[in-house]
Protein backbone atom coordinates (compact mmCIF):
# COMPACT_ATOMS: atom_id res chain seq x y z
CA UNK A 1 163.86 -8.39 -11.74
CA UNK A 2 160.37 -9.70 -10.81
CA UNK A 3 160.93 -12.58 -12.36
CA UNK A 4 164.53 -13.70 -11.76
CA UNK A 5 163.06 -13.00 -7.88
CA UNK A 6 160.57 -15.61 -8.13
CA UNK A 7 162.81 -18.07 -10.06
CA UNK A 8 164.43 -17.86 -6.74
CA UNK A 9 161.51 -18.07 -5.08
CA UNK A 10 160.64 -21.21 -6.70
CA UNK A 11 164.25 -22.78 -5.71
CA UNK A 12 163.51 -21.69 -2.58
CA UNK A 13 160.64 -23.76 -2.99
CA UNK A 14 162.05 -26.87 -3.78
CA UNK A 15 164.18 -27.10 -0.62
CA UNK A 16 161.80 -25.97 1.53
CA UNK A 17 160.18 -28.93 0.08
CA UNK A 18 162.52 -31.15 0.28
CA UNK A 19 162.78 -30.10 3.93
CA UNK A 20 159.58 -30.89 4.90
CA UNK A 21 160.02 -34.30 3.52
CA UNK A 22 162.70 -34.79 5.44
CA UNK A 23 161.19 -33.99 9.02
CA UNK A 24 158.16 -35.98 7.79
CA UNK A 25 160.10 -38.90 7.24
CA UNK A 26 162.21 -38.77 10.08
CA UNK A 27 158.94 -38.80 12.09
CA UNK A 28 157.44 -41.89 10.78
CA UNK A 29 161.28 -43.60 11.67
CA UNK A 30 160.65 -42.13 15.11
CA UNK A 31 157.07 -43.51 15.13
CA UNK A 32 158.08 -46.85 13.84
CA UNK A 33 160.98 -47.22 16.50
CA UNK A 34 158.25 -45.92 18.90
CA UNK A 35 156.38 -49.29 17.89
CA UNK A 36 159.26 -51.32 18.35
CA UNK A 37 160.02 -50.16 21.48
CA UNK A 38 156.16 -50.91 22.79
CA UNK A 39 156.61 -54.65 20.81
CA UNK A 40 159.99 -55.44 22.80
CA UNK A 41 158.12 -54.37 25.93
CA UNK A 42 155.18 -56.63 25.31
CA UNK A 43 158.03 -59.36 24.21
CA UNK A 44 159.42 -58.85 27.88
CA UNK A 45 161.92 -56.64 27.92
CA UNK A 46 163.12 -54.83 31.00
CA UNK A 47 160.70 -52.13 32.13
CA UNK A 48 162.85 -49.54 32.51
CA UNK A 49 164.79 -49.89 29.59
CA UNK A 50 161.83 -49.40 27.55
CA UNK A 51 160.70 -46.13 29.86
CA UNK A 52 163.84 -44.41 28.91
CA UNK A 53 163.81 -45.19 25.18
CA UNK A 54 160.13 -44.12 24.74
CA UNK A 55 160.84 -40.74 26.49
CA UNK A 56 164.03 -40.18 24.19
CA UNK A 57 161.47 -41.57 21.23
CA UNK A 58 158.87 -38.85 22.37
CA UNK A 59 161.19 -35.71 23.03
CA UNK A 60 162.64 -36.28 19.41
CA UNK A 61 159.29 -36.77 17.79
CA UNK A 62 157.90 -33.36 19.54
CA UNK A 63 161.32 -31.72 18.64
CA UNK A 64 160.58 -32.96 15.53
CA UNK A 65 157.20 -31.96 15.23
CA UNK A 66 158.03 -28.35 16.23
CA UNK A 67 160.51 -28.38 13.50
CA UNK A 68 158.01 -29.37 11.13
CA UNK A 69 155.30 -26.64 12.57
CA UNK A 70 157.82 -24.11 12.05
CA UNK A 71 159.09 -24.81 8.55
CA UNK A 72 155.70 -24.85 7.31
CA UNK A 73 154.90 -21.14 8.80
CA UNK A 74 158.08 -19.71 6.22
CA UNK A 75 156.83 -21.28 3.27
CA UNK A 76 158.59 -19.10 0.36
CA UNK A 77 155.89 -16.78 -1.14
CA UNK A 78 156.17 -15.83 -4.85
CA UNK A 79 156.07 -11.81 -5.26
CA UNK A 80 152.43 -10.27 -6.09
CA UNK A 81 154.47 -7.74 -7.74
CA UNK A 82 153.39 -6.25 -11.60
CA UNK A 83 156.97 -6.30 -13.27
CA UNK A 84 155.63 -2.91 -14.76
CA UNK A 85 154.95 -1.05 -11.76
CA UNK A 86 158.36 -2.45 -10.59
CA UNK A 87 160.19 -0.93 -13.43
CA UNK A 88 157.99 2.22 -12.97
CA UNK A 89 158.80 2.64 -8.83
CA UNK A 90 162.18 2.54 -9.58
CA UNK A 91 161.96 5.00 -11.96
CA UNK A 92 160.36 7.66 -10.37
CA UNK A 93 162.89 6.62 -7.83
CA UNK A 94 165.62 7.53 -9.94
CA UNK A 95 164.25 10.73 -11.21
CA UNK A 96 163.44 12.11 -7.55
CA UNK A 97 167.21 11.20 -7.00
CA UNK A 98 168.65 12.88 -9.73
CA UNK A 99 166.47 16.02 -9.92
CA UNK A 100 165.30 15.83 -6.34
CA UNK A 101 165.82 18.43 -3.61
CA UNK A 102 168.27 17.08 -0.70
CA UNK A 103 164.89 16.93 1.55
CA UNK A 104 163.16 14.80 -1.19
CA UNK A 105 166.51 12.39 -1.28
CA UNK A 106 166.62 12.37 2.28
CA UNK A 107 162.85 11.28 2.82
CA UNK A 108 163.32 8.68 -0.46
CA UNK A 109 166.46 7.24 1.70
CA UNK A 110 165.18 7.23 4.94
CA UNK A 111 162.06 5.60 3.56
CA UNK A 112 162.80 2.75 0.94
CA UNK A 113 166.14 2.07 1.84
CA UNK A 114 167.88 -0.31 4.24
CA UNK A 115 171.26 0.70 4.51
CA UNK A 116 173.80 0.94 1.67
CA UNK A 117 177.39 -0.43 2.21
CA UNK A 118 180.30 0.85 -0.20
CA UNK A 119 183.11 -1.98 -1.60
CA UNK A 120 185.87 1.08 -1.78
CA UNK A 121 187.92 -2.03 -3.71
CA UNK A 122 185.77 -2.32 -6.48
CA UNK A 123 183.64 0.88 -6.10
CA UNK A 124 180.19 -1.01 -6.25
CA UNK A 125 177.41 0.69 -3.72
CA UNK A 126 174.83 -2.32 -2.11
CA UNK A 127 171.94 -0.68 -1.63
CA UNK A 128 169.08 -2.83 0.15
CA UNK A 129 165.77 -1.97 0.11
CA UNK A 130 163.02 -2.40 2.58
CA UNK A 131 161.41 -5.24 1.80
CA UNK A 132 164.20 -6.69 2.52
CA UNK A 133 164.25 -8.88 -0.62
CA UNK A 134 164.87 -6.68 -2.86
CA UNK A 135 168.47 -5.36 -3.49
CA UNK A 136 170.44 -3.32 -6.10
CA UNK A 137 173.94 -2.99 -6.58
CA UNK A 138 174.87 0.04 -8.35
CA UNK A 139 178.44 1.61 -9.61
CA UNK A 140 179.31 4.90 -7.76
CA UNK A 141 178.27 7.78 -9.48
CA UNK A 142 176.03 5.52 -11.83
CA UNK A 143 172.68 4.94 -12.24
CA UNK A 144 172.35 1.25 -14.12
CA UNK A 145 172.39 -1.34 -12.01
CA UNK A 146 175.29 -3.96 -11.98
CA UNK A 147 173.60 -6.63 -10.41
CA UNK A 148 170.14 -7.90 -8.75
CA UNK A 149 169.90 -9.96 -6.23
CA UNK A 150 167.03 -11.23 -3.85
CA UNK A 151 168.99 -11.84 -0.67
CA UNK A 152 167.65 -15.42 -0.59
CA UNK A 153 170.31 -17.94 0.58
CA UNK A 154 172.77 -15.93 -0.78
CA UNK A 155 174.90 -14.65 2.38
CA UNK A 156 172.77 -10.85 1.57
């Protein structure tokens, strides 16, 4: 699970790349048209024509720019997570919820989990977990999970 979450992670990656190419080229257009603008000025033309495209130029370049700032504040993080204490945490997880007292559940609930939503068509239980990347779907009234999934870019 660890590591088909940071597979994702890494995809993740690659667009957020990709992204940050993207503003950073659209800023060097801006900053180039931002030149042009300054060259037709100096070549004569009218005053005000050039006032109005530089302060378009400059609101797009800071919008831009905050854009950029804020992408690069979400980078995707791999998970620092040992795939053996994984495996192990959601073991003891399952044993306090099979043998457990209701109290014990109810504490293991309130603490670990999200919320869990029931498909009554198919009879599959989503159960997300706080951190909110991690999520399990399990059958009702079974214990082996169906499907893992990280809740990144997929709708979860």
């Amino acid at each position: 699970m660890v590591n088909e979450l940071n597979s994702r992670v890494i995809s993740e990656r690659v667009i957020y790349n990709k992204s940050i190419t993207d503003i950073e080229k659209s800023i060097i257009k801006v900053d180039e048209q931002i030149e042009a603008t300054f060259i037709a000025f100096a070549k004569g033309l009218d005053t005000d024509l050039c006032n109005q495209r530089l302060n378009k130029l400059k609101n797009n370049r800071l919008e831009l720019s905050d854009k950029l700032e804020k992408i690069k504040k979400d980078q995707p993080q791999l998970l620092a997570i040992d795939p053996i204490k994984a495996r192990n945490y959601f073991t003891n997880m399952k044993k306090i919820y099979n043998s457990g007292t209701n109290e014990q559940k109810r504490i293991l609930f309130k603490t670990y989990i999200r919320r869990m939503v029931l498909d009554p068509e198919d009879g599959h239980v989503s159960v997300v977990f706080y951190p909110n990347f991690l999520q399990e779907n399990l059958r009702r009234g079974d214990n082996t999970p169906r499907h893992i999934s990280s809740g990144v870019g997929d709708g979860t």
